[in-house]
N, C-alpha and C. Protein backbone atom coordinates (compact mmCIF):
# COMPACT_ATOMS: atom_id res chain seq x y z
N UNK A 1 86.10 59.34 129.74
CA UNK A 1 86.27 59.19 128.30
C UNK A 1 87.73 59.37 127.94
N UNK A 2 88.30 58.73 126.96
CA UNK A 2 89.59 58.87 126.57
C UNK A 2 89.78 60.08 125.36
N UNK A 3 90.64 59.76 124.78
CA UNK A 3 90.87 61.11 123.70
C UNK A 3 90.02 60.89 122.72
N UNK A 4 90.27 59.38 121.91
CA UNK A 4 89.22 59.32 121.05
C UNK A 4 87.41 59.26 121.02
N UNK A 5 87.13 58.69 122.27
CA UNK A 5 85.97 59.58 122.71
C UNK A 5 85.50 60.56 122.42
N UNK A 6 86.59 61.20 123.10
CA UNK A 6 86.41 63.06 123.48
C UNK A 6 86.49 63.59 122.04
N UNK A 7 87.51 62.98 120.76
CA UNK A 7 87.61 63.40 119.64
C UNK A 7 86.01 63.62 118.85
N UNK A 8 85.33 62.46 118.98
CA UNK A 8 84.39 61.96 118.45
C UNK A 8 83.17 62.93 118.84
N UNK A 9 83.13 63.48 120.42
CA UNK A 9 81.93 64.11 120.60
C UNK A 9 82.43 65.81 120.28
N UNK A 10 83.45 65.73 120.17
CA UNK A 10 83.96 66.94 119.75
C UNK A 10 83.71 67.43 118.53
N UNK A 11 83.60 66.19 117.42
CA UNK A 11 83.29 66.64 116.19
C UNK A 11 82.39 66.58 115.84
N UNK A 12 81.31 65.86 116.21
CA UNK A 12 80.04 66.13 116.69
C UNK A 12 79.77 67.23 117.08
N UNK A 13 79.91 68.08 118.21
CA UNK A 13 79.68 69.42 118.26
C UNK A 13 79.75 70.02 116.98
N UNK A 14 81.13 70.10 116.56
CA UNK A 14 81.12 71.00 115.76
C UNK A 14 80.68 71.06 114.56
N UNK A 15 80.44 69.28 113.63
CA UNK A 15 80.01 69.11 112.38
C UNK A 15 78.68 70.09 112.48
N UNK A 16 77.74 69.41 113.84
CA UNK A 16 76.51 70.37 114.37
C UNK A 16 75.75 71.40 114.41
N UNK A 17 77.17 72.49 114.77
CA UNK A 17 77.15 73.28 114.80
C UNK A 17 77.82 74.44 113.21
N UNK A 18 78.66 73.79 112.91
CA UNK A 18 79.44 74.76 111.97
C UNK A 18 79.27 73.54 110.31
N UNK A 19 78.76 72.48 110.47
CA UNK A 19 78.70 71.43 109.18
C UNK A 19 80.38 71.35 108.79
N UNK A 20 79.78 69.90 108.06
CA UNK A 20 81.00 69.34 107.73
C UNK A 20 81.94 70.21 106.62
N UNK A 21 81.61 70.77 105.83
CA UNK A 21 82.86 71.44 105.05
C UNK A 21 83.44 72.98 105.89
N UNK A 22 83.19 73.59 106.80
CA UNK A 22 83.60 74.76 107.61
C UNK A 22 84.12 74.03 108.65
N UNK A 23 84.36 72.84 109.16
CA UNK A 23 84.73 72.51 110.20
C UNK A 23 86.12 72.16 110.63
N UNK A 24 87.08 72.70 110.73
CA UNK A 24 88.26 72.57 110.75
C UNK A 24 88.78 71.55 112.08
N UNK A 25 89.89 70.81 111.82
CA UNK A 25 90.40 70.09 112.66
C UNK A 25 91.25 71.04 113.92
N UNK A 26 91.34 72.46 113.59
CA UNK A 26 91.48 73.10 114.66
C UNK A 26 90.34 73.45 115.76
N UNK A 27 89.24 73.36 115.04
CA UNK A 27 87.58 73.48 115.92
C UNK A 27 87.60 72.11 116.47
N UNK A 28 87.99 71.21 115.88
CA UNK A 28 87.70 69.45 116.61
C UNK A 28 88.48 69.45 118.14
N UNK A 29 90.01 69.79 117.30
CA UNK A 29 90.77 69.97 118.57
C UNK A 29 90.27 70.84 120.21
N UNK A 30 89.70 71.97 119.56
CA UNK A 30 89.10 72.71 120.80
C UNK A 30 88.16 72.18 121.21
N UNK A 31 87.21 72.37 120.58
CA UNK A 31 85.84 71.42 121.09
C UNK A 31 86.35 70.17 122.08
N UNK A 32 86.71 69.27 121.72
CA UNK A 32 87.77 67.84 122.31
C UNK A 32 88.59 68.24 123.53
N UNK A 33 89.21 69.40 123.50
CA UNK A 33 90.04 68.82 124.52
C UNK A 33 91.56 68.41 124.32
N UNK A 34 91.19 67.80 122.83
CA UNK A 34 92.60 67.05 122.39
C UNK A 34 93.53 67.60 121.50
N UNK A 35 94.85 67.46 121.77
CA UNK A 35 95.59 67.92 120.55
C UNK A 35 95.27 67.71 119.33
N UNK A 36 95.98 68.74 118.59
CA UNK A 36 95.39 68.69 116.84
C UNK A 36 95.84 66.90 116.44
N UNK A 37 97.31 66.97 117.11
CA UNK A 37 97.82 65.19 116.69
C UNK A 37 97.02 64.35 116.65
N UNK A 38 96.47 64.25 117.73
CA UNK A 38 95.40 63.46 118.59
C UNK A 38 94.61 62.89 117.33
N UNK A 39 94.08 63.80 116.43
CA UNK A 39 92.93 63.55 115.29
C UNK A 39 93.91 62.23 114.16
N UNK A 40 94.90 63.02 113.72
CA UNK A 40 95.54 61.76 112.90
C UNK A 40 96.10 60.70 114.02
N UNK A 41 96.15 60.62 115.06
CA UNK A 41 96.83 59.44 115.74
C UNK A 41 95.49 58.19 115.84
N UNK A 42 94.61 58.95 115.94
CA UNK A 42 93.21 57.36 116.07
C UNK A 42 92.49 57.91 114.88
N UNK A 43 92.19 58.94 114.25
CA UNK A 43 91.15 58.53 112.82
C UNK A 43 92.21 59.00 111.49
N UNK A 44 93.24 59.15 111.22
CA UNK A 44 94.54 59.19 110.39
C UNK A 44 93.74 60.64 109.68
N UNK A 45 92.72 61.00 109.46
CA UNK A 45 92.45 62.64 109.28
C UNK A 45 91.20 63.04 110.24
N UNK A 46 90.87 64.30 109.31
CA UNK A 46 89.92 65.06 109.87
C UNK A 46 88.95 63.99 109.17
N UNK A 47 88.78 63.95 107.89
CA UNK A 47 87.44 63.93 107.14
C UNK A 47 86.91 62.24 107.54
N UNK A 48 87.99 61.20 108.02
CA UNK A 48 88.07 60.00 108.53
C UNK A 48 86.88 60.56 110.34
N UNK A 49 87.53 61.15 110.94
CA UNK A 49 86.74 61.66 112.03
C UNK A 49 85.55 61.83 111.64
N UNK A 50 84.85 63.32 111.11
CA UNK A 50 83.87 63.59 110.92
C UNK A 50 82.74 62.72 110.26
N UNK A 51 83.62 61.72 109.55
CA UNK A 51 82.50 60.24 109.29
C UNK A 51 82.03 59.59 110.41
N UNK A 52 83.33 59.52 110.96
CA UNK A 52 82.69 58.57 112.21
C UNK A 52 81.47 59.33 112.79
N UNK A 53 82.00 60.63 113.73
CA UNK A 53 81.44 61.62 114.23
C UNK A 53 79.77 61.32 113.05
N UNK A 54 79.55 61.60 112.27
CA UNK A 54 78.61 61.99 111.31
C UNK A 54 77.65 60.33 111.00
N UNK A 55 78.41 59.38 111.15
CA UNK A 55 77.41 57.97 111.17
C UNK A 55 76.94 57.57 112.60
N UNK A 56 77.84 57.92 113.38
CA UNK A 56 77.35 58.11 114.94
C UNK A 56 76.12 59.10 115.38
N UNK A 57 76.23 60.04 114.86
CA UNK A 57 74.74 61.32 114.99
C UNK A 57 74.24 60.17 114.35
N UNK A 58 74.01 59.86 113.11
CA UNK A 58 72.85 59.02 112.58
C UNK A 58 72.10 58.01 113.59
N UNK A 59 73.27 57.35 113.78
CA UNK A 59 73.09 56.21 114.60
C UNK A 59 72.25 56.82 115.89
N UNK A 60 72.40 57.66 116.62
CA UNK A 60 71.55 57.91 117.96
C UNK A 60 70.22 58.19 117.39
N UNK A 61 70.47 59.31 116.54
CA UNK A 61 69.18 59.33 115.88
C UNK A 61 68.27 58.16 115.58
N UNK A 62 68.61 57.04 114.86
CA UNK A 62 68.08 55.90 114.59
C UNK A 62 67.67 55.45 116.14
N UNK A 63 68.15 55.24 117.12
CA UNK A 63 68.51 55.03 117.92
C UNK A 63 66.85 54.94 118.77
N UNK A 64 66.35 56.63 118.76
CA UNK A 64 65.70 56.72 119.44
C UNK A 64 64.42 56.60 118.79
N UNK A 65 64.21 55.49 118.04
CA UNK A 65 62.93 54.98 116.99
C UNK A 65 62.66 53.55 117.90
N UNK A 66 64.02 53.07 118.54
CA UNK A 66 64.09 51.68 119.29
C UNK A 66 62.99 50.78 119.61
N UNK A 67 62.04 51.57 120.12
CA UNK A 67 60.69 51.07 121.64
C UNK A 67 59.72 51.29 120.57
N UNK A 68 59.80 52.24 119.12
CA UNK A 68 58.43 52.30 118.49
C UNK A 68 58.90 51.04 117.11
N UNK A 69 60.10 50.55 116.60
CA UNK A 69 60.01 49.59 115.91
C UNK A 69 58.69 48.56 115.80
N UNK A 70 58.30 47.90 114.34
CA UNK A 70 57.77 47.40 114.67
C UNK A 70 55.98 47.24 114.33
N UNK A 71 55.70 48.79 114.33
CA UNK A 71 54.34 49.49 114.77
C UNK A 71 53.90 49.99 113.37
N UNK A 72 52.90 50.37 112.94
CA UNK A 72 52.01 50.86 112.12
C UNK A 72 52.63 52.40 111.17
N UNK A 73 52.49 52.56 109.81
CA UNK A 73 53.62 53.66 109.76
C UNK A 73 52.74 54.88 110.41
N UNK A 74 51.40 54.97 110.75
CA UNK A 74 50.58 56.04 111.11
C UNK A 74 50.98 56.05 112.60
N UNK A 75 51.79 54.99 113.23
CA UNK A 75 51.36 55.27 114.47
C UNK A 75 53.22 56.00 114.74
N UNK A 76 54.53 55.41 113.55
CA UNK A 76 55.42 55.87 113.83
C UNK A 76 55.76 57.54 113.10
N UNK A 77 55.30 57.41 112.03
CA UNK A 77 55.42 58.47 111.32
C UNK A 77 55.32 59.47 111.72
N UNK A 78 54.03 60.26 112.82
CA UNK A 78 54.44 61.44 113.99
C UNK A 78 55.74 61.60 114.88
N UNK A 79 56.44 60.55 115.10
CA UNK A 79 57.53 60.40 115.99
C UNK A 79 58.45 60.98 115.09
N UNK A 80 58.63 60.40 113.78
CA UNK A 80 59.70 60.93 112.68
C UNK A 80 59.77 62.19 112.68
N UNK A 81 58.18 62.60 112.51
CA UNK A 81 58.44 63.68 111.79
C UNK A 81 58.75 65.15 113.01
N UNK A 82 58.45 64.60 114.57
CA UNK A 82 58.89 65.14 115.74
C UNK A 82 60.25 65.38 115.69
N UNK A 83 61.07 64.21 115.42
CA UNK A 83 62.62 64.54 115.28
C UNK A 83 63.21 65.31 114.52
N UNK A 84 62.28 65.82 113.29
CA UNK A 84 63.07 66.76 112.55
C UNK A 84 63.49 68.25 113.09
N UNK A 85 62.21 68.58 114.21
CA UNK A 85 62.94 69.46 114.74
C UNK A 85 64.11 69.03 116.36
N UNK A 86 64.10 67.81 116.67
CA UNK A 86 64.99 67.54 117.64
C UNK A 86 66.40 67.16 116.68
N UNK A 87 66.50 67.35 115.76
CA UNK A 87 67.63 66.98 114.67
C UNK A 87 67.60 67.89 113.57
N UNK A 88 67.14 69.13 113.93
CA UNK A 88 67.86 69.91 112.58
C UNK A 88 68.54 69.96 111.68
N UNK A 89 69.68 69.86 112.73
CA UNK A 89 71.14 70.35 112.49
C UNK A 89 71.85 69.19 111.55
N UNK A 90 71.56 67.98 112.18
CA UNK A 90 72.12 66.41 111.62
C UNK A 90 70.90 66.82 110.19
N UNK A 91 70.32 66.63 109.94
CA UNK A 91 69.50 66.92 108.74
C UNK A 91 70.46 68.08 107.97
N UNK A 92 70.31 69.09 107.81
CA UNK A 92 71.07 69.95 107.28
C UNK A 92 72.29 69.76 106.68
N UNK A 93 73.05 69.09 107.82
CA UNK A 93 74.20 68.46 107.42
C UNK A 93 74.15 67.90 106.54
N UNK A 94 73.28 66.62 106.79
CA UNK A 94 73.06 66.00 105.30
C UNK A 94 72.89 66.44 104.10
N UNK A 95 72.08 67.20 103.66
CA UNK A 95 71.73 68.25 102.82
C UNK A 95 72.59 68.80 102.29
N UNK A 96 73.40 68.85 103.36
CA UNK A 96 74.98 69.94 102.61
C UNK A 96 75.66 68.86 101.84
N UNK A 97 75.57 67.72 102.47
CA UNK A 97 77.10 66.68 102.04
C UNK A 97 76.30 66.44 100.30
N UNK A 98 74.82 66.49 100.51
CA UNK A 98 74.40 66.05 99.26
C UNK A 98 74.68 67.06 98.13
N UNK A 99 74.60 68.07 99.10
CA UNK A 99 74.68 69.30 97.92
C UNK A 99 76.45 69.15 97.31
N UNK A 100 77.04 68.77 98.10
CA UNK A 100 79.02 68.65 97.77
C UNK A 100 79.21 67.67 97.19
N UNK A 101 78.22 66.86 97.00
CA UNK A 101 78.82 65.12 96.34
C UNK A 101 79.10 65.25 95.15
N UNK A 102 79.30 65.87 94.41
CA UNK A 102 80.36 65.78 92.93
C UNK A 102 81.11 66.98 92.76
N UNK A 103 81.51 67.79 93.70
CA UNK A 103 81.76 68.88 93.56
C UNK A 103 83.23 69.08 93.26
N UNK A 104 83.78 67.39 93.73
CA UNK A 104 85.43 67.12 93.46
C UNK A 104 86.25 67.94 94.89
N UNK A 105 85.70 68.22 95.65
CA UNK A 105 85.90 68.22 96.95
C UNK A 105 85.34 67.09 97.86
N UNK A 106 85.01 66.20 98.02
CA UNK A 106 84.17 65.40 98.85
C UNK A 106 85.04 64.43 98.84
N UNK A 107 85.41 64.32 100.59
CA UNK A 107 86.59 63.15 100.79
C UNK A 107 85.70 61.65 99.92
N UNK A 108 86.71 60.74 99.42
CA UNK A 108 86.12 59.58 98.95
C UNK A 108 85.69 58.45 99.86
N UNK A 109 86.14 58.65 100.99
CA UNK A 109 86.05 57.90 102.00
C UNK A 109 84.23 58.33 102.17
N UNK A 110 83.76 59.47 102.76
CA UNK A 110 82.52 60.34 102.91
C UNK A 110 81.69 59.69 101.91
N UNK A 111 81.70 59.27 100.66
CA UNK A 111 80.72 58.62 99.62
C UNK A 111 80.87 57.10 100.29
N UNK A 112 81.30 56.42 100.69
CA UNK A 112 81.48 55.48 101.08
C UNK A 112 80.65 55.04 102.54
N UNK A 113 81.05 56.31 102.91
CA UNK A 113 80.47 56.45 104.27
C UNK A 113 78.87 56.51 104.48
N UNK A 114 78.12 56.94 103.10
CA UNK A 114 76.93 57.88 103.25
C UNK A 114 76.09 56.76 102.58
N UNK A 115 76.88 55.96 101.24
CA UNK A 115 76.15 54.62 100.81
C UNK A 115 75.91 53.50 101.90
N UNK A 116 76.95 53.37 102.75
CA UNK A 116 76.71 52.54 103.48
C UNK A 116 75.77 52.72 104.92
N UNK A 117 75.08 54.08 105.41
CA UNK A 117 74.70 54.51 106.21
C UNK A 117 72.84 54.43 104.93
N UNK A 118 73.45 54.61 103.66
CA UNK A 118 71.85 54.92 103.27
C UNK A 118 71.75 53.04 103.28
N UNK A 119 72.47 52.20 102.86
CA UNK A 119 72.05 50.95 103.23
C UNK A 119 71.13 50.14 104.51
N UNK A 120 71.91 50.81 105.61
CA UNK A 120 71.58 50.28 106.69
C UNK A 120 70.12 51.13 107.31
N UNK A 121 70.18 52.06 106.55
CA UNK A 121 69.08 53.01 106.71
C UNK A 121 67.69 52.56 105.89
N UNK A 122 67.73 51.80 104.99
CA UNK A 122 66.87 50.78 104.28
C UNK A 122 66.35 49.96 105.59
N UNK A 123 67.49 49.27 105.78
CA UNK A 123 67.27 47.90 106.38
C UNK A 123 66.53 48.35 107.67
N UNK A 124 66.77 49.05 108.47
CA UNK A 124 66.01 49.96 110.02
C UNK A 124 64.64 50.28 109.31
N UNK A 125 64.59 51.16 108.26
CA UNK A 125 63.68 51.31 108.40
C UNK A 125 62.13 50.32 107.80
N UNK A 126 62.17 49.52 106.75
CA UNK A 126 61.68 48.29 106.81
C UNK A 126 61.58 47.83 108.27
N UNK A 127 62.24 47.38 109.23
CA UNK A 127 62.23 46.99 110.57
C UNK A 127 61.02 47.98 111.39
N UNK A 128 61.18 49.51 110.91
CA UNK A 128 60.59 50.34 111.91
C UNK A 128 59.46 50.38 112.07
N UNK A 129 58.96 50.35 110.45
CA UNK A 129 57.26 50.30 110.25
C UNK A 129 56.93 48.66 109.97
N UNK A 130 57.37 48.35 110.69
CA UNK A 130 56.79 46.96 110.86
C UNK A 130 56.54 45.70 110.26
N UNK A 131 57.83 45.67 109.42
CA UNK A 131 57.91 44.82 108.50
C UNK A 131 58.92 43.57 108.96
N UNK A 132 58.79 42.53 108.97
CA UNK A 132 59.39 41.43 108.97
C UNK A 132 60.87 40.76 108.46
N UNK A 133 60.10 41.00 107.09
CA UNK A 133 61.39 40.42 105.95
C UNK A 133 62.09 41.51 105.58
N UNK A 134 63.07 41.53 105.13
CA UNK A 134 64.18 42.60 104.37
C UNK A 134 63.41 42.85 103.25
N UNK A 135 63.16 43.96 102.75
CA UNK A 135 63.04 44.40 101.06
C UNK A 135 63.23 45.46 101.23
N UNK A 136 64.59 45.49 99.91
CA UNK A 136 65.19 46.88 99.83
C UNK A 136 64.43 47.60 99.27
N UNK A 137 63.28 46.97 98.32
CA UNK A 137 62.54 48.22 97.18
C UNK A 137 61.74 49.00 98.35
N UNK A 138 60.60 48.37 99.55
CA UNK A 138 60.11 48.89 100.56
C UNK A 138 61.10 49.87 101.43
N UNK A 139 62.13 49.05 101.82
CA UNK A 139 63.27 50.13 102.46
C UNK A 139 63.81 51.81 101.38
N UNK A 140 63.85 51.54 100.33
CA UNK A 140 64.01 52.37 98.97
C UNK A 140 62.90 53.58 99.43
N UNK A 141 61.53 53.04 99.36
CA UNK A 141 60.50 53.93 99.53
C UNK A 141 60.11 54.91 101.18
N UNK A 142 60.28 54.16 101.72
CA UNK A 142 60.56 54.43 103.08
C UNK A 142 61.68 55.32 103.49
N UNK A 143 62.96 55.40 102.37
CA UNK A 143 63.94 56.39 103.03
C UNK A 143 63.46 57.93 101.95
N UNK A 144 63.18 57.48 101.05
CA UNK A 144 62.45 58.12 99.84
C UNK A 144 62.19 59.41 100.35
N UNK A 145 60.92 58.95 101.51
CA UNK A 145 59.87 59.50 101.94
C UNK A 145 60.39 60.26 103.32
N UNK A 146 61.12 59.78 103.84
CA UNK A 146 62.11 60.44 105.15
C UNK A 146 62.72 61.40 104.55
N UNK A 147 63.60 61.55 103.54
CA UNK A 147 64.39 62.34 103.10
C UNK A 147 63.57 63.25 102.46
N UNK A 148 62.76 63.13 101.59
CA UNK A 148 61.90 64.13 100.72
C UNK A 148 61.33 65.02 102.41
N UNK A 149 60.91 64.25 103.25
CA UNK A 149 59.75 64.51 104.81
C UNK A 149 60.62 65.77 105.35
N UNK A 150 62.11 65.00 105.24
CA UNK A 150 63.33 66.34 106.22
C UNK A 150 63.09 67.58 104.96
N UNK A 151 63.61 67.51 103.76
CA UNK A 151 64.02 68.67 103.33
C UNK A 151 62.50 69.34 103.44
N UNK A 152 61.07 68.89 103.20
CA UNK A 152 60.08 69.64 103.28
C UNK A 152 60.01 70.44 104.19
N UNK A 153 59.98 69.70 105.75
CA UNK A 153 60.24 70.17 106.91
C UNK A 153 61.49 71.48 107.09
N UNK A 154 62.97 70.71 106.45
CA UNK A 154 63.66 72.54 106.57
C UNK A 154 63.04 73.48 106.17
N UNK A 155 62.37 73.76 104.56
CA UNK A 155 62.17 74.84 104.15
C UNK A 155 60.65 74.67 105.33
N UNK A 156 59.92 74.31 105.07
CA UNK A 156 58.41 75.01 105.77
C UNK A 156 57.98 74.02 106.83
N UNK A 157 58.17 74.14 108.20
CA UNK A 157 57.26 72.76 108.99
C UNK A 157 56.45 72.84 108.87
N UNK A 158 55.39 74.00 108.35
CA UNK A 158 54.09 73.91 108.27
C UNK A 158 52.98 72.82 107.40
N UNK A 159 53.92 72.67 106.17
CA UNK A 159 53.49 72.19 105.35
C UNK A 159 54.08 70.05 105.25
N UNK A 160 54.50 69.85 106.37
CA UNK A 160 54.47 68.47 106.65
C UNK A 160 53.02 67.78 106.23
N UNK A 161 53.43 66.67 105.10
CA UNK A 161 51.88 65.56 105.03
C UNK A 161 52.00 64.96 106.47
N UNK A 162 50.52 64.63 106.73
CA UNK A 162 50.68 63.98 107.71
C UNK A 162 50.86 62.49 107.47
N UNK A 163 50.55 61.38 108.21
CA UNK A 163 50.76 59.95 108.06
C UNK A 163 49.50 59.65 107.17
N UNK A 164 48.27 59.84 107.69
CA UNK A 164 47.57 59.64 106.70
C UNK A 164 46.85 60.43 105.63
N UNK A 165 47.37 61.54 104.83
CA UNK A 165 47.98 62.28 104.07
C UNK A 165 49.06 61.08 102.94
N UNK A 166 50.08 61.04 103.80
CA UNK A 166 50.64 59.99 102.63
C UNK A 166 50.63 59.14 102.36
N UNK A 167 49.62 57.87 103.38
CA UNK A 167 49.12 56.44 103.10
C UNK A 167 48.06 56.82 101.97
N UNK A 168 47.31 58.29 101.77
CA UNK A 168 45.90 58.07 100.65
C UNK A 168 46.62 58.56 99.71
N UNK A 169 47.96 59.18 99.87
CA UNK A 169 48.34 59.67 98.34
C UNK A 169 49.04 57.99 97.57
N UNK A 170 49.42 57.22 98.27
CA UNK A 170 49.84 56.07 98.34
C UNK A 170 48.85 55.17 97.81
N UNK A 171 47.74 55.15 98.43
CA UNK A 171 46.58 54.57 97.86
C UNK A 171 46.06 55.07 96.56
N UNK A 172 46.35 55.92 96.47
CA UNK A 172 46.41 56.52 95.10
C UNK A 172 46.71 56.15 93.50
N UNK A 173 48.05 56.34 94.04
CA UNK A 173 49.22 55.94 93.28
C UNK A 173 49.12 54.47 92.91
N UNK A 174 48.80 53.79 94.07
CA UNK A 174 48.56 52.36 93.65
C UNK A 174 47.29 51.78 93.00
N UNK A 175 46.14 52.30 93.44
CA UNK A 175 45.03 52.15 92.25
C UNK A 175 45.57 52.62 90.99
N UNK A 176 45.74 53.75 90.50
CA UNK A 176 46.00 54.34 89.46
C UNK A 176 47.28 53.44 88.66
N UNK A 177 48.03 52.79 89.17
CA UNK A 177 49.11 51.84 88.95
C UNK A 177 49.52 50.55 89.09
N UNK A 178 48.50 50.19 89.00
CA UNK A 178 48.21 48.56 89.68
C UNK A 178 49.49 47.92 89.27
């Protein structure tokens, strides 16, 4: 691996471990391997890094949905909701950046970063549960339900709906709303 590599899984560790606003470009540097320079010479800052670093966790994450694309949401929806504890930490994170987004600290680049990750995060997931065509309103509901699924899961795993749990509350909603 080269420096920027090494930069990248470095900040990864540490976003990981310590989240993105405690994470200093002196922790990147150690973690890495690489000089502090190193960070502005290939991502021109820290907070440029930790995007990358931070759409990349996404991305593996997404990643390992690959082989179940495709499939029934009852038959993927256990897999999801498995990752929340193989992805804590990337969850949390999130959580935090949401909790900082107007706080007038939040690099502008990072809002940029997080619209365009919730975009593509539409589009996967439409793909995942087995849908064909693009629709963002389906993709809309689908991340809806991931995101509402993680924060339930931080505070209590106990209390996870299951898949079909939220297809009858669904069925629900849609009689009652034709």
């Amino acid at each position: 691996m080269g420096n920027r590599e090494d930069l990248l899984a470095g900040a990864k560790r540490c976003l990981l471990a310590k989240g993105y606003a405690r994470t200093t470009a002196r922790d990147i540097a150690s973690a890495s391997g690489v000089s502090l320079a190193a960070i502005g010479y290939h991502f021109g800052s820290k907070e440029a890094l930790l995007n990358a670093a931070l759409t990349g966790a996404v991305e593996e994450w997404a990643d390992g949905f690959g082989q179940l694309s495709g499939q029934r949401f009852a038959d993927v929806w256990p897999r999801v909701v498995e990752s929340f504890a193989e992805s804590k930490r990337l969850w949390a994170v999130q959580f935090e950046l949401l909790a900082h987004m107007d706080s007038g600290q939040m690099d502008p680049g990072l809002r940029a970063t997080l619209a365009e990750a919730n975009r593509q995060a539409r589009e996967g997931l439409v793909q995942l549960f087995g849908h064909d065509e693009p629709d963002d309103r389906l993709g809309a509901l689908y991340q809806m339900l991931l995101a509402g699924a993680a924060a339930l899961w931080l505070v209590d795993p106990a209390s996870e709906p299951s898949a079909d749990d939220l297809l009858a509350a669904m069925r629900t909603v849609a009689e009652q709303h034709p």
